[in-house]
C-alpha atoms as a PDB file:
ATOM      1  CA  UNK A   1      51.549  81.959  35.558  1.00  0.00           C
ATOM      2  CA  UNK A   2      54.307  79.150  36.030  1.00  0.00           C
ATOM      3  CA  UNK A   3      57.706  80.761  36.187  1.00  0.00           C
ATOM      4  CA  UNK A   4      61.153  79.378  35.730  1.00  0.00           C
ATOM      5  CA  UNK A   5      64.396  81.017  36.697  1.00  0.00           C
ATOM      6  CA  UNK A   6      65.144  83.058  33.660  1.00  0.00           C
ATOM      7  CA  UNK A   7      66.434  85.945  35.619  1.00  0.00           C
ATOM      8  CA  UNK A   8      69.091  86.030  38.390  1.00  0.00           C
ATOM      9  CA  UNK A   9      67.806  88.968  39.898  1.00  0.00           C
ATOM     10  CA  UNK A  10      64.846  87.307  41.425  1.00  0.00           C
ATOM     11  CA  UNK A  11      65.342  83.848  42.792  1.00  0.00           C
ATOM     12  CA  UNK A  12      62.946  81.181  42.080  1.00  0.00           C
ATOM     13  CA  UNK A  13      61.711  80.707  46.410  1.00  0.00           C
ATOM     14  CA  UNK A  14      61.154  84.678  45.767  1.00  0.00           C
ATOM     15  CA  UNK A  15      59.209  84.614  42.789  1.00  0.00           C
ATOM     16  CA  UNK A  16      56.891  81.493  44.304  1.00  0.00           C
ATOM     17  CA  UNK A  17      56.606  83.489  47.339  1.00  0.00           C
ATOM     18  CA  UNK A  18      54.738  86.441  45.265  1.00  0.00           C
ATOM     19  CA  UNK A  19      52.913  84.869  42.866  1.00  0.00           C
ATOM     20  CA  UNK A  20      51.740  82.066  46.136  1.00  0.00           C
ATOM     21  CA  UNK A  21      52.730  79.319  44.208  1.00  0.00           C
ATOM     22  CA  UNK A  22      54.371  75.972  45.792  1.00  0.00           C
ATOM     23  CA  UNK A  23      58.061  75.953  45.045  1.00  0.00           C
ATOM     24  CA  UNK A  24      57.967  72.286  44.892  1.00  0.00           C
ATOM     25  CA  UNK A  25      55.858  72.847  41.406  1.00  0.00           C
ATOM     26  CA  UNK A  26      58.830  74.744  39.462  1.00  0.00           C
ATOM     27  CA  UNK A  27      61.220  72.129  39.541  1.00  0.00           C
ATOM     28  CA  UNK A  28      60.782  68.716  37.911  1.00  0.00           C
ATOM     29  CA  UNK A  29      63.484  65.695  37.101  1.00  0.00           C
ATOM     30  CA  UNK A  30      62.276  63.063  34.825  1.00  0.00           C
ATOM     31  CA  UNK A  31      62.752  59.796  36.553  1.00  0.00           C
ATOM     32  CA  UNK A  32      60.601  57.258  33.833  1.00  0.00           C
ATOM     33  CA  UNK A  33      62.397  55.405  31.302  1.00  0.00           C
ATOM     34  CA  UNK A  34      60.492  56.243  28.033  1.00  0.00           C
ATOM     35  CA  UNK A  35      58.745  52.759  27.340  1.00  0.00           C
ATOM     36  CA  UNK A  36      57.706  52.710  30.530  1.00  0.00           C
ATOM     37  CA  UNK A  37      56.037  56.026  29.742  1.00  0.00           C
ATOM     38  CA  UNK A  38      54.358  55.041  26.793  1.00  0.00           C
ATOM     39  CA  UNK A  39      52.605  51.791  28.086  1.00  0.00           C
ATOM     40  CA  UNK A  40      51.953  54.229  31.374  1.00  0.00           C
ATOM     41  CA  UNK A  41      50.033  56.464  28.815  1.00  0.00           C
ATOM     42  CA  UNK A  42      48.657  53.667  26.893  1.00  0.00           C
ATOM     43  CA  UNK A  43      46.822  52.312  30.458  1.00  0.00           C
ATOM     44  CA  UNK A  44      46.008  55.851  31.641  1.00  0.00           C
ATOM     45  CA  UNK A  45      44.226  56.280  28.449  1.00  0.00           C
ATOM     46  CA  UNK A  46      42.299  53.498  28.991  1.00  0.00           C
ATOM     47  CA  UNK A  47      41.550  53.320  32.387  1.00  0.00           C
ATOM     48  CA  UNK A  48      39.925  56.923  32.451  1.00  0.00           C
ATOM     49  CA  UNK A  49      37.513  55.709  29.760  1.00  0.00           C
ATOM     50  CA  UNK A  50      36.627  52.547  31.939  1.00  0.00           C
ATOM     51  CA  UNK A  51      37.937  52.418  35.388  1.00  0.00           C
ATOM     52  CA  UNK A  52      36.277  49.325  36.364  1.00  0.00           C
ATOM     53  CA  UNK A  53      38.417  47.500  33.743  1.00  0.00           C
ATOM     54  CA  UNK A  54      41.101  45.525  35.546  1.00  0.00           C
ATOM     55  CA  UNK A  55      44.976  44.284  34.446  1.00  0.00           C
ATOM     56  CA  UNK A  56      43.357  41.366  32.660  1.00  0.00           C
ATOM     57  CA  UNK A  57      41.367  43.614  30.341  1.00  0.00           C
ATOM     58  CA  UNK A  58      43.993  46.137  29.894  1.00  0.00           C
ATOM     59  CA  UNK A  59      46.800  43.664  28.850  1.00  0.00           C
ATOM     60  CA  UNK A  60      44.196  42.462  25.800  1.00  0.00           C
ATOM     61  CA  UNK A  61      43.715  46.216  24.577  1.00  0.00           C
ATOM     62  CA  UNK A  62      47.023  46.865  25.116  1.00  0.00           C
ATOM     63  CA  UNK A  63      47.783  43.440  23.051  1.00  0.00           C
ATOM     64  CA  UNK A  64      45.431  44.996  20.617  1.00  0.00           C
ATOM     65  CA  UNK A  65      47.228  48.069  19.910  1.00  0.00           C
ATOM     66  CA  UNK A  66      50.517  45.901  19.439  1.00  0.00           C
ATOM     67  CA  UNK A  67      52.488  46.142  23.059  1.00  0.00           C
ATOM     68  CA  UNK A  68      52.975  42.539  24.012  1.00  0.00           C
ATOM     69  CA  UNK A  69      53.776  42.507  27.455  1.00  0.00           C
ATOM     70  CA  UNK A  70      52.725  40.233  30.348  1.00  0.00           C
ATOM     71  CA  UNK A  71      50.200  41.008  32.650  1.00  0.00           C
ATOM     72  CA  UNK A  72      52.723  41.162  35.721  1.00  0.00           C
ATOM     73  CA  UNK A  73      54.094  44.485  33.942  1.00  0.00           C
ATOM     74  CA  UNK A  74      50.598  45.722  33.548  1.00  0.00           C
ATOM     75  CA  UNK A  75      50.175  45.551  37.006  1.00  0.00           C
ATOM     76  CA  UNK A  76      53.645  46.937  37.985  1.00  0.00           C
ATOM     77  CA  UNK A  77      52.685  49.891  35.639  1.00  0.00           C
ATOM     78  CA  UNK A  78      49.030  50.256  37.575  1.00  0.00           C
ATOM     79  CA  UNK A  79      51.097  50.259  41.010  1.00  0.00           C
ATOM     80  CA  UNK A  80      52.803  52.547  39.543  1.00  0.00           C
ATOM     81  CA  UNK A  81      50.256  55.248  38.724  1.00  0.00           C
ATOM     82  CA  UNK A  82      48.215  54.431  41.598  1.00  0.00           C
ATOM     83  CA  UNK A  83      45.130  52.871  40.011  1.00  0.00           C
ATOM     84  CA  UNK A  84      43.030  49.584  40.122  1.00  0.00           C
ATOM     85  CA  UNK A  85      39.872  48.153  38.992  1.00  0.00           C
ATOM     86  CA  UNK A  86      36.479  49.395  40.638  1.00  0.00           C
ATOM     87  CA  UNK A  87      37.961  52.928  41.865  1.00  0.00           C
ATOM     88  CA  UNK A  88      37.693  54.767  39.479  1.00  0.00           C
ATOM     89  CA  UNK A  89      40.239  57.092  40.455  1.00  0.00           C
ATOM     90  CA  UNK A  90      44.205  57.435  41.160  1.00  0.00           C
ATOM     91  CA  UNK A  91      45.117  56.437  44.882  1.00  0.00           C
ATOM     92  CA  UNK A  92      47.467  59.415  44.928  1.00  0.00           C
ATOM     93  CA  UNK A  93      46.183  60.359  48.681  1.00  0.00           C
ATOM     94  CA  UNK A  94      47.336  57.713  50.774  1.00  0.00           C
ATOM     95  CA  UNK A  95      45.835  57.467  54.436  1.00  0.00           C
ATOM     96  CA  UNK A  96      48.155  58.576  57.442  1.00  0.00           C
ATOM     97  CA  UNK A  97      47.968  56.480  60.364  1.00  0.00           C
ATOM     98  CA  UNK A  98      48.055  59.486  62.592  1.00  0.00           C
ATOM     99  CA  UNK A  99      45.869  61.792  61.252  1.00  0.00           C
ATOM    100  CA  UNK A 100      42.057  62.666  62.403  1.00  0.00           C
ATOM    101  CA  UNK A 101      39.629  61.292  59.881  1.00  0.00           C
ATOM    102  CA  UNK A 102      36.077  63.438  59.830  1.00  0.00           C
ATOM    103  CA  UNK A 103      32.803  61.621  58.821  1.00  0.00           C
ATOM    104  CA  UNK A 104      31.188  61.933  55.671  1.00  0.00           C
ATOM    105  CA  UNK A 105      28.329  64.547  55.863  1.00  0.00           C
ATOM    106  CA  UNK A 106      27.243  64.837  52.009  1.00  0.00           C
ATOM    107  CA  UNK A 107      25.089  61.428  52.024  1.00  0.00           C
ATOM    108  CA  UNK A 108      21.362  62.370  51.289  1.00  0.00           C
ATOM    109  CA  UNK A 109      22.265  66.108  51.235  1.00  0.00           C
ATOM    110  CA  UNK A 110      20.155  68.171  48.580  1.00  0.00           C
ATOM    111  CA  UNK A 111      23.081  71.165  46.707  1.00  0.00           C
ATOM    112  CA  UNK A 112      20.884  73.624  46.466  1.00  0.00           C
ATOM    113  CA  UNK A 113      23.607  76.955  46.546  1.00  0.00           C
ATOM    114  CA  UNK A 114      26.879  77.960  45.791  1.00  0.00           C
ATOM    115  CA  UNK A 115      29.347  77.451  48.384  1.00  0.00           C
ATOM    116  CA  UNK A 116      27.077  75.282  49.952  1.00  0.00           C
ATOM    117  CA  UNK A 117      29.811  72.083  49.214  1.00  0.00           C
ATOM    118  CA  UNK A 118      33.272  72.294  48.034  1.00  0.00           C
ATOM    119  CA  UNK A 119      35.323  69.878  46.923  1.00  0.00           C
ATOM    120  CA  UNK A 120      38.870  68.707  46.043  1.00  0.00           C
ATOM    121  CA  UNK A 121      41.071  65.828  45.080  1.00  0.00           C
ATOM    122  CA  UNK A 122      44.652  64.909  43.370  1.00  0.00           C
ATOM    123  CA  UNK A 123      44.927  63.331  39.809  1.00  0.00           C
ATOM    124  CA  UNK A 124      48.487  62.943  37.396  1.00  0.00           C
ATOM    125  CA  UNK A 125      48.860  64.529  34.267  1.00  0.00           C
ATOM    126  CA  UNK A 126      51.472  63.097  31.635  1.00  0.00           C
ATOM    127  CA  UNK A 127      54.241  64.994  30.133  1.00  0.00           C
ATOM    128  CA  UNK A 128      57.117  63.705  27.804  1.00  0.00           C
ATOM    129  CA  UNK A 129      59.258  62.852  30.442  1.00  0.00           C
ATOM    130  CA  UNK A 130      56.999  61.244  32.938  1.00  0.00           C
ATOM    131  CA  UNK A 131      54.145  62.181  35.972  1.00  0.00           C
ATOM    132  CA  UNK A 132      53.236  66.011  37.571  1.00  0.00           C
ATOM    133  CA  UNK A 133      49.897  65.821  39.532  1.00  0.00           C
ATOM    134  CA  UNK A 134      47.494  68.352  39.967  1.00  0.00           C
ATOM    135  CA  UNK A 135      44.850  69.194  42.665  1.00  0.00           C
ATOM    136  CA  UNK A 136      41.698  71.295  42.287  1.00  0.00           C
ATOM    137  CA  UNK A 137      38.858  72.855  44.423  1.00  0.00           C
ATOM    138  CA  UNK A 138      35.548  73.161  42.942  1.00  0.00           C
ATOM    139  CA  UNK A 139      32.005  74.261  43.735  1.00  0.00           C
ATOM    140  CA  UNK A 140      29.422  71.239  43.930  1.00  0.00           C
ATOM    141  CA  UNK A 141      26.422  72.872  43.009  1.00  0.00           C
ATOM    142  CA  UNK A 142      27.950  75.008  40.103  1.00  0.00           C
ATOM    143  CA  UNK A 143      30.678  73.166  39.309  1.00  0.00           C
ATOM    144  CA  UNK A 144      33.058  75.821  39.499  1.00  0.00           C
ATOM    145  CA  UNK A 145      36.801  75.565  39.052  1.00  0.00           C
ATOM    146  CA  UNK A 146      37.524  78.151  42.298  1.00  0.00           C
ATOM    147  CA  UNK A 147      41.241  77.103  42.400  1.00  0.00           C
ATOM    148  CA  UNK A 148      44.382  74.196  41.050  1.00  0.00           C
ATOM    149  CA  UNK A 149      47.855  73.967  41.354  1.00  0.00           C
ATOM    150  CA  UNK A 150      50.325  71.770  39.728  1.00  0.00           C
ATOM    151  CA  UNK A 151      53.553  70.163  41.457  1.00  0.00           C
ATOM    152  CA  UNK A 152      55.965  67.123  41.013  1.00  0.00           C
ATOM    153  CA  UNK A 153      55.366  65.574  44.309  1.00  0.00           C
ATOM    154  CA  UNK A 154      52.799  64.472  46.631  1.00  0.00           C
ATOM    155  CA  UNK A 155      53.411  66.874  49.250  1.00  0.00           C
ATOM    156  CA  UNK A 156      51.027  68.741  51.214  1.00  0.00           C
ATOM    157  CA  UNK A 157      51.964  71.712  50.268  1.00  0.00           C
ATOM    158  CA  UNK A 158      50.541  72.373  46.673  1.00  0.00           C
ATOM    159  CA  UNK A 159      46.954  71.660  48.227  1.00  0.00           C
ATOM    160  CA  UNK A 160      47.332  73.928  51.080  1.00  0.00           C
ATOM    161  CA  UNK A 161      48.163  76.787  48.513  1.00  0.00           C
ATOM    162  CA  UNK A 162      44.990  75.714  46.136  1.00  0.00           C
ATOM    163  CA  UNK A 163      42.907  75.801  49.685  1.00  0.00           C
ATOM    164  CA  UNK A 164      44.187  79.999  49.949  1.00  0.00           C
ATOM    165  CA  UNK A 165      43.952  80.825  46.705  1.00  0.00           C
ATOM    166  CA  UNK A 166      39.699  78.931  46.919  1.00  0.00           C
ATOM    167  CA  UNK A 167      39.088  80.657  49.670  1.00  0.00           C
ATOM    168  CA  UNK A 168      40.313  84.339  48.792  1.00  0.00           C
ATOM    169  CA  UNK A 169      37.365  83.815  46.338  1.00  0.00           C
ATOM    170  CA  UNK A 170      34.308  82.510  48.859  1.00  0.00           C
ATOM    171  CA  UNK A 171      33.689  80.320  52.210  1.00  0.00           C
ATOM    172  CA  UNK A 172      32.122  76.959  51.910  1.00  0.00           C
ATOM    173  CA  UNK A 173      29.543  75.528  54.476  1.00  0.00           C
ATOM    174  CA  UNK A 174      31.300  71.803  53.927  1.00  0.00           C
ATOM    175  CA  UNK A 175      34.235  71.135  52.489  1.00  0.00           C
ATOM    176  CA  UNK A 176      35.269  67.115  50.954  1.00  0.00           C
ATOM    177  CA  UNK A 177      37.850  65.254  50.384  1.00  0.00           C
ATOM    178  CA  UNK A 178      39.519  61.766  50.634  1.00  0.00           C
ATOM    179  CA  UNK A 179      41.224  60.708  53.515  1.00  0.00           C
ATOM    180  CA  UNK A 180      44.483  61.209  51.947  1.00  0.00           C
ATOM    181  CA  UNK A 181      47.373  62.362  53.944  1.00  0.00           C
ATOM    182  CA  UNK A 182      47.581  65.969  52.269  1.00  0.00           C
ATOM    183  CA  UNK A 183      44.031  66.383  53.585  1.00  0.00           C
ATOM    184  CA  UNK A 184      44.301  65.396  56.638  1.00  0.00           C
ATOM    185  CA  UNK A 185      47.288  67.001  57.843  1.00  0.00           C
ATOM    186  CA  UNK A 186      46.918  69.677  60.884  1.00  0.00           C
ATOM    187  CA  UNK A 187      47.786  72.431  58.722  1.00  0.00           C
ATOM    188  CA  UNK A 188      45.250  71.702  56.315  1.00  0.00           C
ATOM    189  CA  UNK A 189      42.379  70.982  58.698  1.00  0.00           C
ATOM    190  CA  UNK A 190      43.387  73.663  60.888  1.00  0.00           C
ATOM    191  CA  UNK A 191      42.999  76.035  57.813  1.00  0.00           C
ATOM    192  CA  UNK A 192      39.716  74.971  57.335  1.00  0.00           C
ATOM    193  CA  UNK A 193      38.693  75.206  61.212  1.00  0.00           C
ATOM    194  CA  UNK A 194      40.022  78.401  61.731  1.00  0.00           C
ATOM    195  CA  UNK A 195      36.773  79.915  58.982  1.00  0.00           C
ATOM    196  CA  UNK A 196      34.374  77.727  60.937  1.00  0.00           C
ATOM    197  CA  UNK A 197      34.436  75.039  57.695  1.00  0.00           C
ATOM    198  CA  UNK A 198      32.787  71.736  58.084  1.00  0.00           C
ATOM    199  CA  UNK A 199      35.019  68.997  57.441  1.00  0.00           C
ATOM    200  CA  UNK A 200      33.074  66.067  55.380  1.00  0.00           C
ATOM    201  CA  UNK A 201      35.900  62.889  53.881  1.00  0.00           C
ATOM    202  CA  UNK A 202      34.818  60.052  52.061  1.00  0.00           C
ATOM    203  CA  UNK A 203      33.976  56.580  53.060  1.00  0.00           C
ATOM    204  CA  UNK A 204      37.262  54.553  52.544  1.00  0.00           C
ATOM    205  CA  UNK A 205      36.424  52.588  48.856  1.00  0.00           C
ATOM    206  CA  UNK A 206      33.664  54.625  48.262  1.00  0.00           C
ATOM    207  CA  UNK A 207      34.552  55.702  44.927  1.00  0.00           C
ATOM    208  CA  UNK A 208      31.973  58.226  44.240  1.00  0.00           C
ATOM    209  CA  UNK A 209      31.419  60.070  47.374  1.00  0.00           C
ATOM    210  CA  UNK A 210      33.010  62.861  45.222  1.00  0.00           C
ATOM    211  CA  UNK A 211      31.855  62.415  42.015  1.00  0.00           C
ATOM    212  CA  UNK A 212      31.757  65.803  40.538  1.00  0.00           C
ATOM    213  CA  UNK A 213      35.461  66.062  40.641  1.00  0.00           C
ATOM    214  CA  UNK A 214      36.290  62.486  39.121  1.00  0.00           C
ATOM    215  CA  UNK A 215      33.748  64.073  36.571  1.00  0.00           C
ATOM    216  CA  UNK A 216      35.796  66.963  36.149  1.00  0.00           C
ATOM    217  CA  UNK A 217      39.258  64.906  35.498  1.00  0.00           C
ATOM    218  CA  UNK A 218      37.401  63.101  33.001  1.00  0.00           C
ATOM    219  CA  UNK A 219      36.846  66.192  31.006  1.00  0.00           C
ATOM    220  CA  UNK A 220      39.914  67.813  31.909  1.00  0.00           C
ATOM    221  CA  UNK A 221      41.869  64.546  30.510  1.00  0.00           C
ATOM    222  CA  UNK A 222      39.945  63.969  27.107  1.00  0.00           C
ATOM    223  CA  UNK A 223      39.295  67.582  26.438  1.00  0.00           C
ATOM    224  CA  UNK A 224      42.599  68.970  27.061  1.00  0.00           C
ATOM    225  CA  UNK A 225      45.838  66.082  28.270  1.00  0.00           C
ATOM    226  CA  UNK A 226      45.274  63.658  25.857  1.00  0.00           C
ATOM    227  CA  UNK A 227      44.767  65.955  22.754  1.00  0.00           C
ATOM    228  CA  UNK A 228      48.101  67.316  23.787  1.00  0.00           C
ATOM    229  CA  UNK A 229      51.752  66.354  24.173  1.00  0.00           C
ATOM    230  CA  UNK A 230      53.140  68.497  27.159  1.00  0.00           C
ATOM    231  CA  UNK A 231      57.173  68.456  26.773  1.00  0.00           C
ATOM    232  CA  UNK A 232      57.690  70.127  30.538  1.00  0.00           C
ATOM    233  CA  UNK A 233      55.793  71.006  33.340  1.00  0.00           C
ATOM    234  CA  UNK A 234      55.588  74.507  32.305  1.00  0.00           C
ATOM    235  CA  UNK A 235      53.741  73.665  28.796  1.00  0.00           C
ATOM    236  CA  UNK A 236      51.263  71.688  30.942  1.00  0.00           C
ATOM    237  CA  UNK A 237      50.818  74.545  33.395  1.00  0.00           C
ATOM    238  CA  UNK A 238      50.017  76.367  30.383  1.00  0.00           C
ATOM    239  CA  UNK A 239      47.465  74.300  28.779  1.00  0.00           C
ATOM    240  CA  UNK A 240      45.765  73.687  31.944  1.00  0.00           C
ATOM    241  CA  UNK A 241      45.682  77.312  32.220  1.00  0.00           C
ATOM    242  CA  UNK A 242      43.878  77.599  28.916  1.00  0.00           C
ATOM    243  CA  UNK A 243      41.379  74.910  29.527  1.00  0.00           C
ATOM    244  CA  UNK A 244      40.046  75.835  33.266  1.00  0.00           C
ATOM    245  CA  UNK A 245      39.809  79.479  32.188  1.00  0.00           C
ATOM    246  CA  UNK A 246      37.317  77.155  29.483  1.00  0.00           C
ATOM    247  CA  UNK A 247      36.132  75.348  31.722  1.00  0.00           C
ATOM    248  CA  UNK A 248      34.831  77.747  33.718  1.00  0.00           C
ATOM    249  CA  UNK A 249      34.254  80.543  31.763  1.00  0.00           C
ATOM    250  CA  UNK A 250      32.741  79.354  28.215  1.00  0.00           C
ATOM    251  CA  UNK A 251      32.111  75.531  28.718  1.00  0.00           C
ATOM    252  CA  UNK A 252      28.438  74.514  28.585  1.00  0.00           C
ATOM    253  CA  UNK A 253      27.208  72.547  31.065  1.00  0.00           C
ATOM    254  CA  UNK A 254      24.244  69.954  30.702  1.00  0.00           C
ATOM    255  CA  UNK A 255      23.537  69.727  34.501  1.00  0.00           C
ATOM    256  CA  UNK A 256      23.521  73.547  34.663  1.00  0.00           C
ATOM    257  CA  UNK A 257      21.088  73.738  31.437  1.00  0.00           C
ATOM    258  CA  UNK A 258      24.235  74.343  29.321  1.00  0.00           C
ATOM    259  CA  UNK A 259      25.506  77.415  31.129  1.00  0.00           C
ATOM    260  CA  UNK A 260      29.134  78.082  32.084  1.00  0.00           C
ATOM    261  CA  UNK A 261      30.415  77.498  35.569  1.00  0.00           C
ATOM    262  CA  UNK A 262      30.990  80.860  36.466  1.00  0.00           C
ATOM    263  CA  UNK A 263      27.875  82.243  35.487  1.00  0.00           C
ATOM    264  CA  UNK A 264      25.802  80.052  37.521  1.00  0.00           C
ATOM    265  CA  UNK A 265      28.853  80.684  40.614  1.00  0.00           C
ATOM    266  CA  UNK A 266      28.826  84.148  40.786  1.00  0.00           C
ATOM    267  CA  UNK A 267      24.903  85.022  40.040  1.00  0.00           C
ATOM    268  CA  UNK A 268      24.173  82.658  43.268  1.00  0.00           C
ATOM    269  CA  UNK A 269      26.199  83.565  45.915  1.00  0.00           C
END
């Protein structure tokens, strides 16, 4: 449950510290003019539904809706949020120079198990007054939500605490992810190495070395972010609560002959 500080009794670090949420996700100061916003909307919008579509393409759309505005401010708005044409997903993890970089160990590997290969990545989520991003861990093979946490900056932090809260649930053989900074820090490796985890991170512009998860962002955007308007951070908390406890719990799946997530999670390991 997201918490704000509605009682003086209990400070906000306190109450993060016993629910083992990252502080970092409580607070939140909008920062994005509001027209800004909108077109940043607009161009998520559109580049979830075709991420190979670059600035050229998304000015005409855009043009087509009615915002006239050069294609130099479409592209300062796609810097902005991270994204370009052909990956097909938000560069929110950027590379560290100094940080270890494992191999990718998924190619040609047949997911035959729970907890066989997890997975995890960062995407935004809009609210009125601008950007929060959230990470998630799932199961490959089930496609299990087993953990996500929201916060208004790219910190390592907020991933560190989904990584605890994944694995008070199971133990992966692999585990991916980009080779974004947050990943690759020595906390968050060293996590992982402590439990004997294999470390597998993607080919740099190899867009779908994770694909179930840019599958899940799809559906967690169209099903849930964009039928919505969240006014803070804690209304999006909320919703997002709502729709991974769908997600997992009562969303059919066509890959898993229409069954939920959990079911096919917890009757295989």
């Amino acid at each position: 449950m997201f918490i704000e500080k509605a009682n003086n009794l209990i400070s906000i670090s306190r109450q993060c510290e016993l629910l083992g949420i990252s502080q970092s996700s409580v607070y939140y100061t909008p920062k994005i003019n509001r027209a800004d916003l909108q077109l940043e909307q607009e161009i998520d919008e559109i580049y979830t539904g075709s991420p190979f579509y670059g600035s050229r393409r998304i000015q005409a759309i855009l043009s087509g809706k009615g915002f006239f505005i050069g294609r130099r401010k479409v592209q300062s708005l796609m810097k902005n949020l991270g994204i370009e044409a052909i990956y097909p997903k938000p560069k929110l993890s950027t590379k560290h120079p100094d940080h270890k970089i494992y191999p990718y160990l998924l190619k040609g590997l047949s997911i035959t198990k729970a907890n066989q290969v997890w997975s995890t990545d960062i995407t935004y989520i809009r609210t009125k007054h601008g950007w929060v991003y959230l990470v998630a861990v799932m199961d490959w093979y089930s496609r299990f939500v087993l953990s996500w946490e929201l916060s208004n900056t790219l910190d390592m932090e907020f991933c560190l605490v989904a990584l605890r809260k994944a694995l008070s649930i199971g133990k992966p053989d692999i585990f991916n992810s980009d080779q974004g900074s947050q990943f690759t820090s020595k906390n968050f490796t060293a996590e992982l190495e402590s439990k004997q985890i294999k470390i597998s991170m993607d080919g740099r512009g190899r867009a779908y070395d994770n694909i179930f998860i840019e599958r899940l962002w799809r559906s967690v955007k169209y099903e849930e972010v964009y039928l919505n308007e969240y006014m803070t951070v804690s209304d999006a908390y909320s919703g997002l609560s709502k729709y991974f406890e769908f997600y997992n719990e009562r969303r059919p799946h066509q890959s898993l002959r229409y069954k939920a997530p959990t079911k096919i999670y917890f009757s295989t390991i």
